[in-house]
N, C-alpha and C. Protein backbone atom coordinates (compact mmCIF):
# COMPACT_ATOMS: atom_id res chain seq x y z
N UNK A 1 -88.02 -8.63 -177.30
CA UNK A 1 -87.52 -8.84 -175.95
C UNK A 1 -86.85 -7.56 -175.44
N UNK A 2 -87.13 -7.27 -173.69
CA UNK A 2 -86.41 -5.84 -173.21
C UNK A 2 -85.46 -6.52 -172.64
N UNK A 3 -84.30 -6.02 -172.95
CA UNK A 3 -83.26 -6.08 -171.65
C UNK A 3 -83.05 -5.35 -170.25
N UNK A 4 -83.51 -6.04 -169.49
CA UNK A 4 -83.35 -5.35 -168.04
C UNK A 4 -81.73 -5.49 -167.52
N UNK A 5 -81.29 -4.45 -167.31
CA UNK A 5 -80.29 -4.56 -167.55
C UNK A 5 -79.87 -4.78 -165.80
N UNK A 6 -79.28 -5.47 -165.51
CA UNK A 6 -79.00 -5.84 -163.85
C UNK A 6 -77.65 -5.88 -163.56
N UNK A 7 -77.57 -4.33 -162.78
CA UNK A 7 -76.38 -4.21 -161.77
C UNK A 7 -76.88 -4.29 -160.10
N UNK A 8 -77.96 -5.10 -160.31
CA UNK A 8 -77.85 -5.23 -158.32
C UNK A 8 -79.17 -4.03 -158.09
N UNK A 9 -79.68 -3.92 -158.48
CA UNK A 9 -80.90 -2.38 -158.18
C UNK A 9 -81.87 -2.79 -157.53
N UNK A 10 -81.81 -2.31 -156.47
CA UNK A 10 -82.57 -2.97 -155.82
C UNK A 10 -84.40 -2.75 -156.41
N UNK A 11 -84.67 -2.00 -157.55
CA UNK A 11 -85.80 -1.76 -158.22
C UNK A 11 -86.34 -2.38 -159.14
N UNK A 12 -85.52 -3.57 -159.39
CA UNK A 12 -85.42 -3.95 -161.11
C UNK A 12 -86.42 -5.44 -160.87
N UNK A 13 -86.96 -6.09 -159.80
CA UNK A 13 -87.99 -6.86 -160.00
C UNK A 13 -89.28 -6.41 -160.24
N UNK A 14 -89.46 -5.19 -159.51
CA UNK A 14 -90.46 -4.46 -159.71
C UNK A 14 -90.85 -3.74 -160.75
N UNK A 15 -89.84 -3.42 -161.40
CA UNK A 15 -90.17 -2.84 -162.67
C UNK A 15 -90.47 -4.65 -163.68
N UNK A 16 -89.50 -5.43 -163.75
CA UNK A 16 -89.74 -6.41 -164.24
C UNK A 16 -91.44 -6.96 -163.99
N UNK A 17 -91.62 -6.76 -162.83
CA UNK A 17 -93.13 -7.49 -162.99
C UNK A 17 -94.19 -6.36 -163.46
N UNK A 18 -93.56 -5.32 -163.43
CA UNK A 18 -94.56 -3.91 -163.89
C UNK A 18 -94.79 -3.86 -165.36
N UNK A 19 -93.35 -4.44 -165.93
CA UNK A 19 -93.37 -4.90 -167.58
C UNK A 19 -94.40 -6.26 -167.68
N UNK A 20 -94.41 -7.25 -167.19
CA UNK A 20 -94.62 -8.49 -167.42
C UNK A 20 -96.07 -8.14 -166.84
N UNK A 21 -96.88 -7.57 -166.31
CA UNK A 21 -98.27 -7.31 -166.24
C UNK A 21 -98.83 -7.06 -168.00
N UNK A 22 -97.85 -5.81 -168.24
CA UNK A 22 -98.16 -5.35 -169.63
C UNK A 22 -97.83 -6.15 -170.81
N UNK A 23 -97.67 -7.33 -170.13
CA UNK A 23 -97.50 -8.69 -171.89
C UNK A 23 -95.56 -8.28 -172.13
N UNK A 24 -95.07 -7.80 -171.29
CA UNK A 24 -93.81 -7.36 -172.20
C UNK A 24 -92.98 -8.26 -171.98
N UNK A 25 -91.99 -9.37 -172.86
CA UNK A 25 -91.27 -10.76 -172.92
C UNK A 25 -89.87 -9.49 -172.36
N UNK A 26 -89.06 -10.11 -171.12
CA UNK A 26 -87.63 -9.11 -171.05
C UNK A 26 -87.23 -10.14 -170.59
N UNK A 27 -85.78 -9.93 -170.41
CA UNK A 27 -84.34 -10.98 -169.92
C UNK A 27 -83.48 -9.70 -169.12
N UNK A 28 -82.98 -10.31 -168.00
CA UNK A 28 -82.00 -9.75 -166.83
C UNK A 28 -80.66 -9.99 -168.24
N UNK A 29 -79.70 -8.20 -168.08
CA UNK A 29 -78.53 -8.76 -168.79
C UNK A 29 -77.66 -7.79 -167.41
N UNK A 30 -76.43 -9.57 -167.27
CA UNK A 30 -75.44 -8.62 -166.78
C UNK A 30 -74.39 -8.82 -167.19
N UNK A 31 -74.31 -8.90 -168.81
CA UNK A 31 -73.30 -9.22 -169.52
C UNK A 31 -73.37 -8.56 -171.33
N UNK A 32 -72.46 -8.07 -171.80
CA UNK A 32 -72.53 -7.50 -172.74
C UNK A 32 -73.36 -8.09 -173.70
N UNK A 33 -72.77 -9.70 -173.98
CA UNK A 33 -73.19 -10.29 -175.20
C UNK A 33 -74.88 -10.81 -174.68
N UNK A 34 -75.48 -10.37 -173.64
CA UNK A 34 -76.38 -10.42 -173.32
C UNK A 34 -77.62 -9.79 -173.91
N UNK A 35 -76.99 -8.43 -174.49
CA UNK A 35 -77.63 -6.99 -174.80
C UNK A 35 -78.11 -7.50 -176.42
N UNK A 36 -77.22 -8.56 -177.19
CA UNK A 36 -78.11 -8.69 -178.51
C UNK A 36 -79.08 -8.96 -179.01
N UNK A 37 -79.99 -8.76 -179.52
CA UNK A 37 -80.94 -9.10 -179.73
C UNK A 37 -82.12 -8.08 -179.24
N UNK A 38 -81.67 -7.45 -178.31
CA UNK A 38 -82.48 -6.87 -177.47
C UNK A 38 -83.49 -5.92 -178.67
N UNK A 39 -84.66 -5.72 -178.32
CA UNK A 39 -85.31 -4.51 -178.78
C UNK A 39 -85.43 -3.25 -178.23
N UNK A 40 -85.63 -3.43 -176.97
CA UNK A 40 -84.90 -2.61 -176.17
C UNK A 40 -84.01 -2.57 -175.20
N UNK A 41 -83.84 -1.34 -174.42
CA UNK A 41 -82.95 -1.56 -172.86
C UNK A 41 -84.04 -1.02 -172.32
N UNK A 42 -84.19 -1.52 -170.52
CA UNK A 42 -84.30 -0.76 -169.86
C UNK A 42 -83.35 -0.42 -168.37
N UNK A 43 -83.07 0.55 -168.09
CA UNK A 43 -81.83 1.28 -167.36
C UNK A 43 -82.84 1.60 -165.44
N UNK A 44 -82.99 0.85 -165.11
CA UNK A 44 -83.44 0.77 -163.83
C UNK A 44 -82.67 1.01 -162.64
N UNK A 45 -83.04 2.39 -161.10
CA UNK A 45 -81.37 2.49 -160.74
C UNK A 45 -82.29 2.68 -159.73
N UNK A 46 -81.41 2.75 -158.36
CA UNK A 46 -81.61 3.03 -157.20
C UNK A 46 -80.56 3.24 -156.59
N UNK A 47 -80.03 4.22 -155.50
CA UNK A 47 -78.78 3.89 -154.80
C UNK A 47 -78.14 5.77 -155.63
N UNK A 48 -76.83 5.04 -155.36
CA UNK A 48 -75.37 6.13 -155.51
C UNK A 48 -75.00 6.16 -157.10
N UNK A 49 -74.97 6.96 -157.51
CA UNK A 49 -74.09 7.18 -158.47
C UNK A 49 -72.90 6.53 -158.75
N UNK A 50 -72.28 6.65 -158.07
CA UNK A 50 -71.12 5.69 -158.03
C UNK A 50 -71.18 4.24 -158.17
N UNK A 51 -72.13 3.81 -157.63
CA UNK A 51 -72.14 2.49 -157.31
C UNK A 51 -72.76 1.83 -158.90
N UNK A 52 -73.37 2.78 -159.56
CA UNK A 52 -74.19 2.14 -160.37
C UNK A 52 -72.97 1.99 -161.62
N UNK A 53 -72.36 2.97 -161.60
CA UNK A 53 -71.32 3.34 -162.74
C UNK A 53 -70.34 2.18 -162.33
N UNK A 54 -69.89 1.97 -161.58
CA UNK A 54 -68.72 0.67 -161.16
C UNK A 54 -69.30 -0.34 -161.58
N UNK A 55 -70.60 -0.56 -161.28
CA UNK A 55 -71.01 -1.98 -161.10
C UNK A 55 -71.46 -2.15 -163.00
N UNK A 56 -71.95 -0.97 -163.79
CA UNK A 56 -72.22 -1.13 -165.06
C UNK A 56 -70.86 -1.14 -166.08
N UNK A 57 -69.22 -0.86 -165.33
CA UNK A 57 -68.18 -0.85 -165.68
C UNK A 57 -67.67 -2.11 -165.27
N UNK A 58 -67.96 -2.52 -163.86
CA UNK A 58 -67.53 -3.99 -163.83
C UNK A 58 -67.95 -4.96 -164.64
N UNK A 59 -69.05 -4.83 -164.75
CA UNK A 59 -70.11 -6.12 -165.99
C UNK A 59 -69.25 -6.09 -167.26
N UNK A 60 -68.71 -5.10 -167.51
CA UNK A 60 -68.15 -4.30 -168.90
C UNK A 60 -69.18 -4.14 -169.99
N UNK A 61 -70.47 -3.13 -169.33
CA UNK A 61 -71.91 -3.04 -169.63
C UNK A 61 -71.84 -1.18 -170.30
N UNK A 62 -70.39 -1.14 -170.03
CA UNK A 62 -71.00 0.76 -169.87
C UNK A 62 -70.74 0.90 -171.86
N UNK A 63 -69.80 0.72 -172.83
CA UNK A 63 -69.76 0.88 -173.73
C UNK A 63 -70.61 0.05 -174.77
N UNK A 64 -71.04 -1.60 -174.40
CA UNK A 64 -72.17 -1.67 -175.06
C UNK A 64 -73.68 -1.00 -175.19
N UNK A 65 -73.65 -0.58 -173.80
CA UNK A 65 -75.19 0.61 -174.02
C UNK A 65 -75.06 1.62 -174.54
N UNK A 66 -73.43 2.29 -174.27
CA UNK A 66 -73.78 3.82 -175.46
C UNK A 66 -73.67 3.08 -176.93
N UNK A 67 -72.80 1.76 -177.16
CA UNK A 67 -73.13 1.70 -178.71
C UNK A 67 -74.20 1.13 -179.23
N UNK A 68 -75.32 0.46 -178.06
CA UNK A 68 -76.85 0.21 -178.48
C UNK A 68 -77.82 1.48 -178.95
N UNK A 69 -77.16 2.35 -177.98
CA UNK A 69 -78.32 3.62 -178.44
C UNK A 69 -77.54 4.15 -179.42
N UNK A 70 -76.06 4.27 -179.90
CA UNK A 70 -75.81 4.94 -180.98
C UNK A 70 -76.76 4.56 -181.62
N UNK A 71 -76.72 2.82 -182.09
CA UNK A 71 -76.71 2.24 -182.93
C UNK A 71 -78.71 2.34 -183.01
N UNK A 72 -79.51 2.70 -182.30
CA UNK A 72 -80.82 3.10 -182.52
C UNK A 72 -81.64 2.16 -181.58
N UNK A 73 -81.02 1.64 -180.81
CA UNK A 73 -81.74 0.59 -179.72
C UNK A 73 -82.31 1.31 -178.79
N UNK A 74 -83.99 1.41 -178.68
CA UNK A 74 -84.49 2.48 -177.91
C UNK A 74 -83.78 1.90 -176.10
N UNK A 75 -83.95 3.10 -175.68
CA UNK A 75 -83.37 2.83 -174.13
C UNK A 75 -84.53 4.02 -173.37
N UNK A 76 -84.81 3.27 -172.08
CA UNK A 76 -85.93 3.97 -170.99
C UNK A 76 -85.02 3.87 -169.59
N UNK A 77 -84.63 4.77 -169.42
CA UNK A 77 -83.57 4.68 -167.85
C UNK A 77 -85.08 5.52 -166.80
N UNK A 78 -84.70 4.87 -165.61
CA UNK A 78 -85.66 5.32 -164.67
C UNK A 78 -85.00 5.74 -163.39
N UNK A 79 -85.46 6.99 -162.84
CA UNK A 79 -84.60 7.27 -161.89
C UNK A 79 -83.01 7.50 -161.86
N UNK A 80 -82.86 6.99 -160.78
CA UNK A 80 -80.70 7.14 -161.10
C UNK A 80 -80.74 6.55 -162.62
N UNK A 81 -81.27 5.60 -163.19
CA UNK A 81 -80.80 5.33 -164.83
C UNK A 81 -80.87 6.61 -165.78
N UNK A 82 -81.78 7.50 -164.83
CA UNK A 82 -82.65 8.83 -166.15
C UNK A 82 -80.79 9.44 -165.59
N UNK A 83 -80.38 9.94 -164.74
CA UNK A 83 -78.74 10.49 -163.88
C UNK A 83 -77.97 9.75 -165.23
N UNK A 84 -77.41 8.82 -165.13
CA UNK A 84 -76.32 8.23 -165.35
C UNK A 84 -76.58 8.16 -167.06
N UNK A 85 -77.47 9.02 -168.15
CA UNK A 85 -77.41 9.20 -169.32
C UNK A 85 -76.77 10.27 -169.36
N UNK A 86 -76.44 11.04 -167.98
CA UNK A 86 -75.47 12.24 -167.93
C UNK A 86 -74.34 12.15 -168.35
N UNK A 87 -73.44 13.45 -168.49
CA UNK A 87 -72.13 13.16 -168.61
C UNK A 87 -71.54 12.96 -167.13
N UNK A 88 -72.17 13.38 -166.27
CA UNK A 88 -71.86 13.10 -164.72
C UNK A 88 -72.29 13.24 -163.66
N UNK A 89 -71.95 13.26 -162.95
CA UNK A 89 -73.01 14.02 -161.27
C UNK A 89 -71.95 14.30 -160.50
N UNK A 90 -72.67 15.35 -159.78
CA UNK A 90 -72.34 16.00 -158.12
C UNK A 90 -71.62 14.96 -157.77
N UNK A 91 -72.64 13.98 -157.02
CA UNK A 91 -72.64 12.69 -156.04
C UNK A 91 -71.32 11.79 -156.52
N UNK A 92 -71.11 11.89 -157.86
CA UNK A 92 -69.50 11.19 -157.62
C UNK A 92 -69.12 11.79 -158.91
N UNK A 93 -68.24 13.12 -158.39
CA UNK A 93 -67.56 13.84 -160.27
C UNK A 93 -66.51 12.94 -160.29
N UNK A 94 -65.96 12.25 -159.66
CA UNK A 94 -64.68 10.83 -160.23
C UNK A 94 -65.38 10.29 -161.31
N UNK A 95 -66.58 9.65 -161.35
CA UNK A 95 -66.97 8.97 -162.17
C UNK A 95 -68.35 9.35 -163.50
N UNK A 96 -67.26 9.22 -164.75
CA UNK A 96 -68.07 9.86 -165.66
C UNK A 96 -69.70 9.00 -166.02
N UNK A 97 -70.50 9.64 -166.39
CA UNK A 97 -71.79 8.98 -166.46
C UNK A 97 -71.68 8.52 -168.02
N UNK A 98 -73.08 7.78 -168.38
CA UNK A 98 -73.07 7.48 -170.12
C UNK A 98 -72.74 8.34 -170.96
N UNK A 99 -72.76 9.94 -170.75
CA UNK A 99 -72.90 10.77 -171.71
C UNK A 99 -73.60 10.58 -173.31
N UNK A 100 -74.70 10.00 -172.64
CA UNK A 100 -75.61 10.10 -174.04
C UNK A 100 -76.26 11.69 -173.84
N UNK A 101 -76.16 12.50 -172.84
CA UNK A 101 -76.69 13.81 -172.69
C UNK A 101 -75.54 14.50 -172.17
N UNK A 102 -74.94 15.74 -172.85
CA UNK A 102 -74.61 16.82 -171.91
C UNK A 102 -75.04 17.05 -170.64
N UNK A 103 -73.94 17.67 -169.85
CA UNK A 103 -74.53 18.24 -168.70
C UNK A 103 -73.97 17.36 -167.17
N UNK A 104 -74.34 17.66 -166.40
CA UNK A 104 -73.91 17.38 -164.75
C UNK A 104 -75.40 17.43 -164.02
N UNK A 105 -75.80 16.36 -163.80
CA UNK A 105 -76.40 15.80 -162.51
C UNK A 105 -76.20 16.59 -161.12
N UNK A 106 -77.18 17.55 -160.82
CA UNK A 106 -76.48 18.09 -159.57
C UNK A 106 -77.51 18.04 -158.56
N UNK A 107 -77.05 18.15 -157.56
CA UNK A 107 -77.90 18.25 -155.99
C UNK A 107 -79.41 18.87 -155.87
N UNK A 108 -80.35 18.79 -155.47
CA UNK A 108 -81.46 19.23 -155.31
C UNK A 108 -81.14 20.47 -153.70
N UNK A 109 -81.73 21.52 -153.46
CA UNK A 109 -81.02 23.00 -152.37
C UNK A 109 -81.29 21.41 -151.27
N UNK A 110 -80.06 21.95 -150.60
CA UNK A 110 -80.33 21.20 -149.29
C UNK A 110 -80.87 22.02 -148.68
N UNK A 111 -81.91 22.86 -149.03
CA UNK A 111 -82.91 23.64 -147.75
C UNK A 111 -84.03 23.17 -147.87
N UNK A 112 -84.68 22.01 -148.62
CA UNK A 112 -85.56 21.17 -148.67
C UNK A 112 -85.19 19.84 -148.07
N UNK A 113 -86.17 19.36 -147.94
CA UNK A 113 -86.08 17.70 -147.12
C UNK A 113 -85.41 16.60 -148.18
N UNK A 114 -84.55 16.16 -148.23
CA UNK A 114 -84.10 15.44 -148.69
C UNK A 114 -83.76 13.84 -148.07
N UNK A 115 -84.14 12.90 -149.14
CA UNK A 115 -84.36 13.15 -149.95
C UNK A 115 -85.37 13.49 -150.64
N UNK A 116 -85.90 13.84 -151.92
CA UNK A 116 -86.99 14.15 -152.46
C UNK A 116 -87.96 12.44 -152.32
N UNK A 117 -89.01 12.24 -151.56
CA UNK A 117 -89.41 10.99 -151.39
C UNK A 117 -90.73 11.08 -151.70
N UNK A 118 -91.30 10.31 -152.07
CA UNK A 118 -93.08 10.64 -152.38
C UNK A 118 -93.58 11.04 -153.54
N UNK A 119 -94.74 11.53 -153.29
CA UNK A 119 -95.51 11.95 -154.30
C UNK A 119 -95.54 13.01 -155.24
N UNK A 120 -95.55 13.73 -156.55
CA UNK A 120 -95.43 15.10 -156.78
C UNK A 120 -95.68 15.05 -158.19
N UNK A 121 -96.43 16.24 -158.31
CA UNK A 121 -96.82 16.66 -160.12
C UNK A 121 -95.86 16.58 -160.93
N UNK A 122 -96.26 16.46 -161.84
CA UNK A 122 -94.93 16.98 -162.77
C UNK A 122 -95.66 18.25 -164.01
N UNK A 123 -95.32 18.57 -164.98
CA UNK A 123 -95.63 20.00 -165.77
C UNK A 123 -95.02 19.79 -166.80
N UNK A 124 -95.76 19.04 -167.91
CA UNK A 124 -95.36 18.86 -169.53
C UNK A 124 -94.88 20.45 -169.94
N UNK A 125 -93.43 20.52 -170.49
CA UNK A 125 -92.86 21.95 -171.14
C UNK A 125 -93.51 21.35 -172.45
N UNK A 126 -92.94 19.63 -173.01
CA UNK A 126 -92.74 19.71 -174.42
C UNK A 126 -93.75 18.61 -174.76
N UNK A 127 -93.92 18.22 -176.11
CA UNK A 127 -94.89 17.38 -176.16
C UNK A 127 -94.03 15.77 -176.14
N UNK A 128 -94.73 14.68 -175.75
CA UNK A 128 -93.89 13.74 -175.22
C UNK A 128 -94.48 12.35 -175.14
N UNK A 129 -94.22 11.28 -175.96
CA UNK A 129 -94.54 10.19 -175.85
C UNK A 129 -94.99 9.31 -174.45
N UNK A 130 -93.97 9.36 -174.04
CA UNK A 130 -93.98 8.47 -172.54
C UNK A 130 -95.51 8.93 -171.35
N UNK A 131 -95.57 10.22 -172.09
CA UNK A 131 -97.47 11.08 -171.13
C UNK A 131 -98.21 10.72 -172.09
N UNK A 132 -98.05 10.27 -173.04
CA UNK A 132 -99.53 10.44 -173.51
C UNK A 132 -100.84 9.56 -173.24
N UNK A 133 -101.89 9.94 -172.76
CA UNK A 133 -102.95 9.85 -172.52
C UNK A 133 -103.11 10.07 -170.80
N UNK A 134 -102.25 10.76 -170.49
CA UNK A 134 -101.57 11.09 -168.79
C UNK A 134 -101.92 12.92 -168.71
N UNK A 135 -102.83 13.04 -167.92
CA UNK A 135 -103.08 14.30 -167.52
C UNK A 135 -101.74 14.59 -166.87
N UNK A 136 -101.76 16.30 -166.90
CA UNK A 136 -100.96 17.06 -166.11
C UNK A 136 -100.44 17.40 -164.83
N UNK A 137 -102.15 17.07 -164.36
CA UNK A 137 -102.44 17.07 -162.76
C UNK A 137 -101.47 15.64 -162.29
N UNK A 138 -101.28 14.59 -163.14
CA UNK A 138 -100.99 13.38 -162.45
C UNK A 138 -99.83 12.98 -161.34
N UNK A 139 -100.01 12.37 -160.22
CA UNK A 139 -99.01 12.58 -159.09
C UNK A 139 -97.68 11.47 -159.60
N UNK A 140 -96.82 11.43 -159.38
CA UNK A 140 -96.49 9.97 -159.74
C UNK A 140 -94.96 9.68 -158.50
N UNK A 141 -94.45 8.82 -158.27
CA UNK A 141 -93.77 8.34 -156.83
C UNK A 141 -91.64 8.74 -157.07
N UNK A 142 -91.39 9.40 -156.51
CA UNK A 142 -90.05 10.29 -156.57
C UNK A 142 -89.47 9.75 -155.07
N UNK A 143 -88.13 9.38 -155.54
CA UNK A 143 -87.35 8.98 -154.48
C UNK A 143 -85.57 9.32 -154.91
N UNK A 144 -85.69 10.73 -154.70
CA UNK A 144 -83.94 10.98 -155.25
C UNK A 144 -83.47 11.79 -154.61
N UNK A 145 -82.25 12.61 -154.50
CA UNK A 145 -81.60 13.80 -153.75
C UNK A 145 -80.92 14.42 -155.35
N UNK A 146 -80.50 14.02 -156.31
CA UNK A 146 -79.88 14.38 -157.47
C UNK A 146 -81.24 14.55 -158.44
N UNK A 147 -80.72 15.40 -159.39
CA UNK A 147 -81.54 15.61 -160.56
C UNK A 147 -81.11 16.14 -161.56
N UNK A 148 -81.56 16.48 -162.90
CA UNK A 148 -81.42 17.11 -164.08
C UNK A 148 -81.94 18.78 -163.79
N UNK A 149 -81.08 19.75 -163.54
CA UNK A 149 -81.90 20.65 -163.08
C UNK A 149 -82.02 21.64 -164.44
N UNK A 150 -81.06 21.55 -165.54
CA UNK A 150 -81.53 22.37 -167.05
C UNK A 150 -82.71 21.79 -167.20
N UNK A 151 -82.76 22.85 -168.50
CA UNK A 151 -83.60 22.85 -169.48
C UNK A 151 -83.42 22.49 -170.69
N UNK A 152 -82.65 21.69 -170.95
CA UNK A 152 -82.49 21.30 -172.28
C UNK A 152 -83.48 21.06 -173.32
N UNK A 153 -83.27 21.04 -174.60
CA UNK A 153 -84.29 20.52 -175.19
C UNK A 153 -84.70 18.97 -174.90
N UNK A 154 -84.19 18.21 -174.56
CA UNK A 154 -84.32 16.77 -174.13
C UNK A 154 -86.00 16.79 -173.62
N UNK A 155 -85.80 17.49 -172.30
CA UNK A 155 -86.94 18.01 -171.10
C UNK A 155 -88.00 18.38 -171.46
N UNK A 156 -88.40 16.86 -171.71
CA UNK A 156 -90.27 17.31 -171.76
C UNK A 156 -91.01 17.37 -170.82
N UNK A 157 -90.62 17.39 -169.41
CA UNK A 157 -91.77 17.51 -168.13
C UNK A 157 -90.91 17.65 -166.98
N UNK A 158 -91.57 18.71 -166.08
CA UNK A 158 -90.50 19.25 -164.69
C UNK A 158 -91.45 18.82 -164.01
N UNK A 159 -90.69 18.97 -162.68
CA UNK A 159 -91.50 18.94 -161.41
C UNK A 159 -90.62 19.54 -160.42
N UNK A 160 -91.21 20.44 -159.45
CA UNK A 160 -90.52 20.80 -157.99
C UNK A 160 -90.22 20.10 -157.06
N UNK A 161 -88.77 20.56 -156.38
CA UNK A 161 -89.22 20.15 -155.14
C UNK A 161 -87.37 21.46 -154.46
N UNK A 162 -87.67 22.46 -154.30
CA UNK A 162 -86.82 23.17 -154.27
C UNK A 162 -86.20 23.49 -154.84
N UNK A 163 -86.24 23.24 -156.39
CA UNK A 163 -85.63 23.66 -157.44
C UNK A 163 -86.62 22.77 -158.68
N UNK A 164 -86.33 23.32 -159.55
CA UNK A 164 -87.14 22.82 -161.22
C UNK A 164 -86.22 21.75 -161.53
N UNK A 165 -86.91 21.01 -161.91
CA UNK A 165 -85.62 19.51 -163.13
C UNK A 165 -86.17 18.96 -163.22
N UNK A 166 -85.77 18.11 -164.12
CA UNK A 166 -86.10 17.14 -165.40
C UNK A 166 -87.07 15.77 -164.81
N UNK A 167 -87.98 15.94 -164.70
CA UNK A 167 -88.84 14.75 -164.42
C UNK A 167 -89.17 13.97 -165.90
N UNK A 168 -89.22 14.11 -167.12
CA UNK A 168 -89.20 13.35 -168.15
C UNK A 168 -88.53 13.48 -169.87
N UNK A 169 -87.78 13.14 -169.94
CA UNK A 169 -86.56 13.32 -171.23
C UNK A 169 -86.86 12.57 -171.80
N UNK A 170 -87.06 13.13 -173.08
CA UNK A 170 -86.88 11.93 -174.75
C UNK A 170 -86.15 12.71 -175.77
N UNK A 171 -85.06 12.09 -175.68
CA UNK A 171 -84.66 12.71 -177.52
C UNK A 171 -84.60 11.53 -178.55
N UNK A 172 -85.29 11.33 -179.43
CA UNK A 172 -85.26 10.39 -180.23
C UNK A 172 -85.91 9.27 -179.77
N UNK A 173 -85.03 8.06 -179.38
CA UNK A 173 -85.44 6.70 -179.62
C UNK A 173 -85.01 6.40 -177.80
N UNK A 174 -84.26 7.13 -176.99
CA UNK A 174 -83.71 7.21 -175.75
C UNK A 174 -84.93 8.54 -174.86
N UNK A 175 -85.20 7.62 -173.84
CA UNK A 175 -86.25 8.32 -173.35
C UNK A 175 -85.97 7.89 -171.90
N UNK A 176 -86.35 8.69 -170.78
CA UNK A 176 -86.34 8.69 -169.25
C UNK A 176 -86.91 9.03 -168.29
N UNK A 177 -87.14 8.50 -167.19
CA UNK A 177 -88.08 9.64 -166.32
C UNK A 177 -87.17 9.26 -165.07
N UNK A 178 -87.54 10.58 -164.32
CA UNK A 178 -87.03 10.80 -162.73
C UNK A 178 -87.83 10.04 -161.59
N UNK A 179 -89.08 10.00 -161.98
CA UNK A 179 -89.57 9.06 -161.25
C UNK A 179 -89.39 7.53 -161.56
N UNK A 180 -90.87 6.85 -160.39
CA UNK A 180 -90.33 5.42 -160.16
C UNK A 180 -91.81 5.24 -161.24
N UNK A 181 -91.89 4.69 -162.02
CA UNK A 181 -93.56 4.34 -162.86
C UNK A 181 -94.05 3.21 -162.10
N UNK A 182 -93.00 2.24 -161.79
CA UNK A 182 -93.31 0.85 -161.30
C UNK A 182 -93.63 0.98 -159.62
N UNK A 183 -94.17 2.55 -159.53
CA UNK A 183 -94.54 2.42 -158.14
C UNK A 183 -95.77 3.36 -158.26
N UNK A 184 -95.91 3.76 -159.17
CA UNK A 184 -96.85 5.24 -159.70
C UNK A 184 -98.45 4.44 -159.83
N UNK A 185 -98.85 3.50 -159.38
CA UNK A 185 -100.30 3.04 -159.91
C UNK A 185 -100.13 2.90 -161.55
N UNK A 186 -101.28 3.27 -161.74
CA UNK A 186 -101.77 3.30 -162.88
C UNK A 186 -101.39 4.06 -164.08
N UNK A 187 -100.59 5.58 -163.45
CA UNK A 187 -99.97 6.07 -164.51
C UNK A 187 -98.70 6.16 -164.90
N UNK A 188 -98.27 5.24 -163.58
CA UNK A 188 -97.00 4.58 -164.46
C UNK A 188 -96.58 3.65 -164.98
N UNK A 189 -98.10 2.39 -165.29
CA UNK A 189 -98.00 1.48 -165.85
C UNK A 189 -98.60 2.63 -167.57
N UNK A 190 -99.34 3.14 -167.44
CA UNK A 190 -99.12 3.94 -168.78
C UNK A 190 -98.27 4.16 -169.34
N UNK A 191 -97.24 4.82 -168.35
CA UNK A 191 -95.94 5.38 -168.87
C UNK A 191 -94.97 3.83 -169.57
N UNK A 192 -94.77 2.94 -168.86
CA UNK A 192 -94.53 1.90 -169.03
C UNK A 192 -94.74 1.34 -170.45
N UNK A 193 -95.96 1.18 -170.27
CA UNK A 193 -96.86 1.52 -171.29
C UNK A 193 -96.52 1.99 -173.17
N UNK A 194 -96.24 3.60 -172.93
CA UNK A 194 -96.35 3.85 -173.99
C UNK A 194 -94.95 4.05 -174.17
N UNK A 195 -93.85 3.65 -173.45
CA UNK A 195 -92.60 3.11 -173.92
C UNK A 195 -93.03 1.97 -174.75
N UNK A 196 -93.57 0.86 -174.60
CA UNK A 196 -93.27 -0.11 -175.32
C UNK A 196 -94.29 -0.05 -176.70
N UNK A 197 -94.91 0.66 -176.58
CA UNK A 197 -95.76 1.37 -177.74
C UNK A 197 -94.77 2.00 -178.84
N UNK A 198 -94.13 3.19 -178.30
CA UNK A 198 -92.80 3.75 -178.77
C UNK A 198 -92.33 2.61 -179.24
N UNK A 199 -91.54 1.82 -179.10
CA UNK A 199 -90.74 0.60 -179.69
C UNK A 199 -90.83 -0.31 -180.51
N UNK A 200 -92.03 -0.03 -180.77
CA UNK A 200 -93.17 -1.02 -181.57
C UNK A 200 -92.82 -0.82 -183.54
């Protein structure tokens, strides 16, 4: 079973039925003791920074997920979820992120259109579970103004859009993308996909 983890996102049916196409059994948690059992998480976001961090602090959701992934419980954050594995962001430095990753979440140049909305490549650096059997060329659906703009080792795949950042992160058993999969066609039911492959 995945835990979808539900603070209000306005994304999280859609990903839910994007799982449940692919045979995948998940449960809405908006409660700690919700999270047991789980085989996985998934970290689904839309919106503010802020808002997501309050509302995953109000549930009293924010310290059982860093001690699920201590503890080896794979986790797939999408979008603002891929942000908030940060230690923080731009968009609200009051409020600290999961810090399952170093680093600060920062602004995409405001001399581009923001927000970043639509369609756009991305460019495998590293080799990476969540692409595989996913060409390079592939477009897939981006809706953010914030991003991962290092290079960490995490960063297995960039994409532009006035600056370079992190369109897909895996270290270990915790994996993410900047895009939306559950809006990407076909190759982001792959991606989808070979998360739950990964977990297996």
């Amino acid at each position: 079973m995945l835990a979808l983890v539900d603070y209000g996102a306005g994304n999280l049916a859609s990903v839910e039925r994007a799982l449940a196409r692919l045979g995948a059994a998940t449960r809405r948690v908006a409660a700690p003791e919700q999270l047991e059992g789980a085989q996985g998480i998934v970290l689904p976001g839309v919106g503010h920074f802020a808002t997501m961090m309050r509302a995953l602090a109000a549930g009293g959701l924010q310290e059982p997920i860093r001690r699920a992934v201590a503890n080896g419980v794979p986790l797939l954050g999408i979008c603002l979820g891929l942000q908030t594995l940060y230690a923080g962001s731009e968009e609200a430095p009051q409020w600290p992120g999961l810090s399952v990753f170093a680093g600060t979440v920062r602004s995409l140049p405001r001399t581009v259109k923001l927000p970043h909305m639509g369609w756009n490549q991305i460019q495998r650096v590293r080799p990476s579970r969540l692409l595989r059997g996913i060409d390079d060329t592939t477009w897939f659906y981006f809706a953010h103004s914030y991003a991962a703009l290092d290079d960490a080792p995490q960063v297995c795949a960039v994409c532009e859009h006035g600056a370079r950042f992190a369109a897909v992160i895996e270290q270990g058993h915790v994996m993410a993308v900047q895009f939306h999969p559950e809006k990407s066609g076909a190759a982001g039911l792959q991606v989808l996909q070979n998360f739950l492959e990964a977990i297996r």
